[in-house]
Protein backbone atom coordinates (compact mmCIF):
# COMPACT_ATOMS: atom_id res chain seq x y z
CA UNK A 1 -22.22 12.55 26.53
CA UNK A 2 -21.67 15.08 23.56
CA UNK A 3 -23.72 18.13 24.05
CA UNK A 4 -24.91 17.60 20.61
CA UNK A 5 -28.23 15.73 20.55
CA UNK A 6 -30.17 14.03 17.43
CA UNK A 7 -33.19 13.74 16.32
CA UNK A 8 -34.11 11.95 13.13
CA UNK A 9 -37.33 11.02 13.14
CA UNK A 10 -38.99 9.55 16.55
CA UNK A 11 -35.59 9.08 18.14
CA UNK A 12 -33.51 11.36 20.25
CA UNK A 13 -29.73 10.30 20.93
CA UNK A 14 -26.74 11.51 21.44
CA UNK A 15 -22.97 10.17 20.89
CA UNK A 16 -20.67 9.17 23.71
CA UNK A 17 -17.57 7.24 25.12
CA UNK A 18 -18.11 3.27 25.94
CA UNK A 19 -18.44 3.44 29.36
CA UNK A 20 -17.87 0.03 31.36
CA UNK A 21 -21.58 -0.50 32.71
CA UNK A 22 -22.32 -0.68 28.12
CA UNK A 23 -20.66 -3.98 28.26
CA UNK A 24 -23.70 -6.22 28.28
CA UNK A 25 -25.22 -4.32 25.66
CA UNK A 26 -22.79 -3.76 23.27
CA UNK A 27 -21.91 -7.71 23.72
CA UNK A 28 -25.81 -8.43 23.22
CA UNK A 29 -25.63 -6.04 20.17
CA UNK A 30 -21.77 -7.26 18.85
CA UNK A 31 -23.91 -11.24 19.08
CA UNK A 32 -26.96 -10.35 17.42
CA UNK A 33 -25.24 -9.48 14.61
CA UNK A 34 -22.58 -11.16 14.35
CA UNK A 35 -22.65 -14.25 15.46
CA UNK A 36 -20.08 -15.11 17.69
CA UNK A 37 -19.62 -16.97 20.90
CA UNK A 38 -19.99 -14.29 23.70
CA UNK A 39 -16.12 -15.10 24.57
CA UNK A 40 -15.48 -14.12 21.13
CA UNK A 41 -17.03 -10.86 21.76
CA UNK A 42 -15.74 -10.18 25.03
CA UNK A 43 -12.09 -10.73 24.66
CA UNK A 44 -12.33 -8.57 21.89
CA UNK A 45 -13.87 -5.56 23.17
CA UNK A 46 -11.51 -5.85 25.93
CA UNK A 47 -8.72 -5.82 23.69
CA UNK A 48 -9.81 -2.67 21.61
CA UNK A 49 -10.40 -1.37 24.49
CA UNK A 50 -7.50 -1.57 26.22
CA UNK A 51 -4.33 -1.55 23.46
CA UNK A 52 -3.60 1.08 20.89
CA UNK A 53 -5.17 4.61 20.71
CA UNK A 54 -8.43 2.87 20.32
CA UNK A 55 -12.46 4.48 21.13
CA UNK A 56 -15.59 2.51 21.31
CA UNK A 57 -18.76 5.19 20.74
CA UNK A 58 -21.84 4.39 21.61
CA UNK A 59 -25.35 5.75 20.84
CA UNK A 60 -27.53 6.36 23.52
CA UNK A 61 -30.18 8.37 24.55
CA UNK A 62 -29.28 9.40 27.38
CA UNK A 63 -25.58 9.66 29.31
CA UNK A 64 -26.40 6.30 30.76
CA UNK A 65 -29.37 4.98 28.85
CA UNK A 66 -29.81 2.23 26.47
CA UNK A 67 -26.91 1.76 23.67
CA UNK A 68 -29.06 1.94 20.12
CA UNK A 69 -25.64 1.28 18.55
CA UNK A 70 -21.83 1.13 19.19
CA UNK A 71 -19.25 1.45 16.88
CA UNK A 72 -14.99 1.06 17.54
CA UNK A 73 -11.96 2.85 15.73
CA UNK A 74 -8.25 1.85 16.32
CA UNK A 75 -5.20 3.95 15.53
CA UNK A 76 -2.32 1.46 14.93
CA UNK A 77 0.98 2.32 13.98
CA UNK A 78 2.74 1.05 11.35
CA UNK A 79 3.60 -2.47 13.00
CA UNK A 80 0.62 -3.26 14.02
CA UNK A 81 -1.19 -2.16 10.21
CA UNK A 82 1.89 -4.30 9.11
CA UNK A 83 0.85 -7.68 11.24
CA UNK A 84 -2.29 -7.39 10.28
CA UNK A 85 -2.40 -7.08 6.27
CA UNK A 86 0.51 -10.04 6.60
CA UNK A 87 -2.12 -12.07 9.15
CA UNK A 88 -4.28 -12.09 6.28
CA UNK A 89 -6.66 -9.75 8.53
CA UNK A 90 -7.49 -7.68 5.15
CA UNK A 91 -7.05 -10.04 2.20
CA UNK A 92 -3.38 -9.19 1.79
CA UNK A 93 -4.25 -5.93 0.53
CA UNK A 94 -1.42 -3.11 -0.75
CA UNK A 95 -2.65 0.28 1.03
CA UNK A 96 -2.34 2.94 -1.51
CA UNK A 97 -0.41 4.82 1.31
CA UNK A 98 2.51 4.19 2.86
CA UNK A 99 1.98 2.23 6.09
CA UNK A 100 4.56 4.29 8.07
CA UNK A 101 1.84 6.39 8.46
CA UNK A 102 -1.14 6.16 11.29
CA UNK A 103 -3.60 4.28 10.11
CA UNK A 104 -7.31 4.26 11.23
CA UNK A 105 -8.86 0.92 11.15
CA UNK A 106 -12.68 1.35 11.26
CA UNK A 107 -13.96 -2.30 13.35
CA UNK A 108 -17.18 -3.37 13.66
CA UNK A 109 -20.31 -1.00 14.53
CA UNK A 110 -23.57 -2.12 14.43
CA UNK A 111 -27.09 -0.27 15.31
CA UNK A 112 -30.58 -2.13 16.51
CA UNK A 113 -32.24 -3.50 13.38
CA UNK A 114 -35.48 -1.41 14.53
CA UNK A 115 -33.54 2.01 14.87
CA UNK A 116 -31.57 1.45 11.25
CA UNK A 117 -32.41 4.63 8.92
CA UNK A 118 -32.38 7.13 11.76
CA UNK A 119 -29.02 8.70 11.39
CA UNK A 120 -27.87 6.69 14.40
CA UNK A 121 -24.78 4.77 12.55
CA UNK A 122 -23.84 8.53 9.95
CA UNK A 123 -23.46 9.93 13.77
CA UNK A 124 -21.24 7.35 15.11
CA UNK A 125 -19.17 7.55 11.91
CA UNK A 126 -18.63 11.08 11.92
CA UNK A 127 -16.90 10.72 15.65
CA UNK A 128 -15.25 7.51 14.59
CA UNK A 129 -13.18 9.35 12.26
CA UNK A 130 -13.44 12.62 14.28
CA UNK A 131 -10.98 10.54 16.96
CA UNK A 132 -8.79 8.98 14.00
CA UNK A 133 -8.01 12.48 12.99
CA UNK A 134 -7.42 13.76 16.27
CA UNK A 135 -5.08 10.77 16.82
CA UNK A 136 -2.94 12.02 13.61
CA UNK A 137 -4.31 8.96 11.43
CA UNK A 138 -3.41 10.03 7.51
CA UNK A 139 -5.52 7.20 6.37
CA UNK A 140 -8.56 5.03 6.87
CA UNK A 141 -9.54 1.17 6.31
CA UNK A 142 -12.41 -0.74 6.87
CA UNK A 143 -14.15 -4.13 5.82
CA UNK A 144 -17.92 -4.20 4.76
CA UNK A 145 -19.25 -7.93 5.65
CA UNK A 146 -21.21 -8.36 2.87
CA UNK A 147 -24.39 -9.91 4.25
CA UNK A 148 -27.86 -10.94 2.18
CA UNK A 149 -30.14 -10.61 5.29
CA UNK A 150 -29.52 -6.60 5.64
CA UNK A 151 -28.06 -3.17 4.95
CA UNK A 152 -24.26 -3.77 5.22
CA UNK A 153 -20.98 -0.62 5.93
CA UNK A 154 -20.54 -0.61 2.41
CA UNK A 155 -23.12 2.53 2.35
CA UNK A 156 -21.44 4.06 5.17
CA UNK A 157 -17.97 3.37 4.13
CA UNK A 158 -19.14 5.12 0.24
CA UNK A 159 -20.84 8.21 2.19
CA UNK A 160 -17.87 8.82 3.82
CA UNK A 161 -15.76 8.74 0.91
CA UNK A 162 -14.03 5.42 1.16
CA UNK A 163 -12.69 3.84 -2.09
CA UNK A 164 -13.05 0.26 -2.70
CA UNK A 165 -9.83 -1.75 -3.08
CA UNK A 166 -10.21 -5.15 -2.78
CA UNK A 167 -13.27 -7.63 -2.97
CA UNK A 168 -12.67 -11.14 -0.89
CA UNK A 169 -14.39 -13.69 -1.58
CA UNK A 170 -15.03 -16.25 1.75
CA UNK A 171 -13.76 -13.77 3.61
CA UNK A 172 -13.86 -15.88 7.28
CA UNK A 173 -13.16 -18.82 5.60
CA UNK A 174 -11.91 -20.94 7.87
CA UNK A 175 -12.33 -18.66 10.85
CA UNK A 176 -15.47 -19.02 11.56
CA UNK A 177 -18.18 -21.70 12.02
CA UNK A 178 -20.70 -19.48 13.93
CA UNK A 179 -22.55 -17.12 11.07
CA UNK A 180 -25.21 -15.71 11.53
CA UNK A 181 -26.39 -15.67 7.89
CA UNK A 182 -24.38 -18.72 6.47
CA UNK A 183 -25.43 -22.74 7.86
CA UNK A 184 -22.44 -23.33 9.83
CA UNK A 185 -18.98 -22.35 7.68
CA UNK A 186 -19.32 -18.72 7.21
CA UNK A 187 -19.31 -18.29 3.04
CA UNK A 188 -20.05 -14.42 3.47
CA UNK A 189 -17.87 -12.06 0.94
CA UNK A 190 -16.54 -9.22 2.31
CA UNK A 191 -15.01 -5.51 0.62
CA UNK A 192 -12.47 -3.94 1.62
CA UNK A 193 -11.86 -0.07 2.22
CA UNK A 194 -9.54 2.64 1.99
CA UNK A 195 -9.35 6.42 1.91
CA UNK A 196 -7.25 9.49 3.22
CA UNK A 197 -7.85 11.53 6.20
């Protein structure tokens, strides 16, 4: 666990690495707010987890306690930025930098409903792009799911200085039938972001 512990509030945590014995929890959290199939979810995580220069942070308070929230950050190279935009993975956005560069892609974090406003998800941010930097990453971009039924990234992705580029409209349109917010089709809209490191 980072030596550096936070309080904000009633709650003491601390930021750490995904360990292996998270999995349930992060799952149950990834589910919760998502909502995806737990296959979904699980091939995922193992994915991020294993490809790419990739880190999955969790909150916790405690080196082995209970995960309050997780977030993941990829470093891709340019092939793999490349496959995505042309996948249609960010709206066929045009990055204002060139992709030959490292780009950070910040994926999905997510914090217990009951400890939102405690710092818990600035904290994981702030070592989310911490490890894109150390991995050489000379740029940054994200998607906010734009969601009616609570605080989405957007405020995170606007704290930390992320412009927005691109609104979608439907954004899983097609992808997914499981939304947590949506009856059945997910209609959701989604924003995309970009800045520097």
């Amino acid at each position: 666990m980072s030596t550096d512990l936070f309080r904000t509030g009633p709650i003491s945590f601390g930021i750490r690495q995904y360990h292996p014995a998270d999995r349930e929890a992060v799952i149950g959290l990834w589910q919760s707010r998502f909502g995806c199939e737990r296959d979904h979810a699980d091939a995922w995580l193992e994915e991020v987890t294993s490809d790419y220069p990739t880190a999955c942070y969790v909150a916790s308070p405690s080196q082995h306690g209970r995960v309050l929230g997780f977030g993941i950050t990829t470093v891709t190279n340019e092939d793999t930025t490349d496959g995505w935009l042309a996948d249609g993975y960010y709206g066929n956005v045009d990055l204002l930098a060139d992709l030959e560069q490292r780009t950070a892609v910040m994926h999905i974090g997510v914090t217990r409903p009951e400890c939102e406003g405690e710092g818990i998800a600035t904290e994981l941010w702030k070592r989310r792009l911490a490890h894109a930097r150390e991995h050489d990453a000379a740029q940054a971009i994200g998607t906010s799911w734009r969601r009616s039924d609570h605080i989405d990234s957007s405020v995170l992705f606007e704290k930390f200085g992320f412009e927005s580029i691109k609104e979608v409209e439907n954004y899983y349109e097609g992808d997914r039938e499981d939304c947590s917010d949506c009856d059945g089709q997910c209609t959701c809209n989604a924003t995309v972001y970009w800045r520097e490191l």
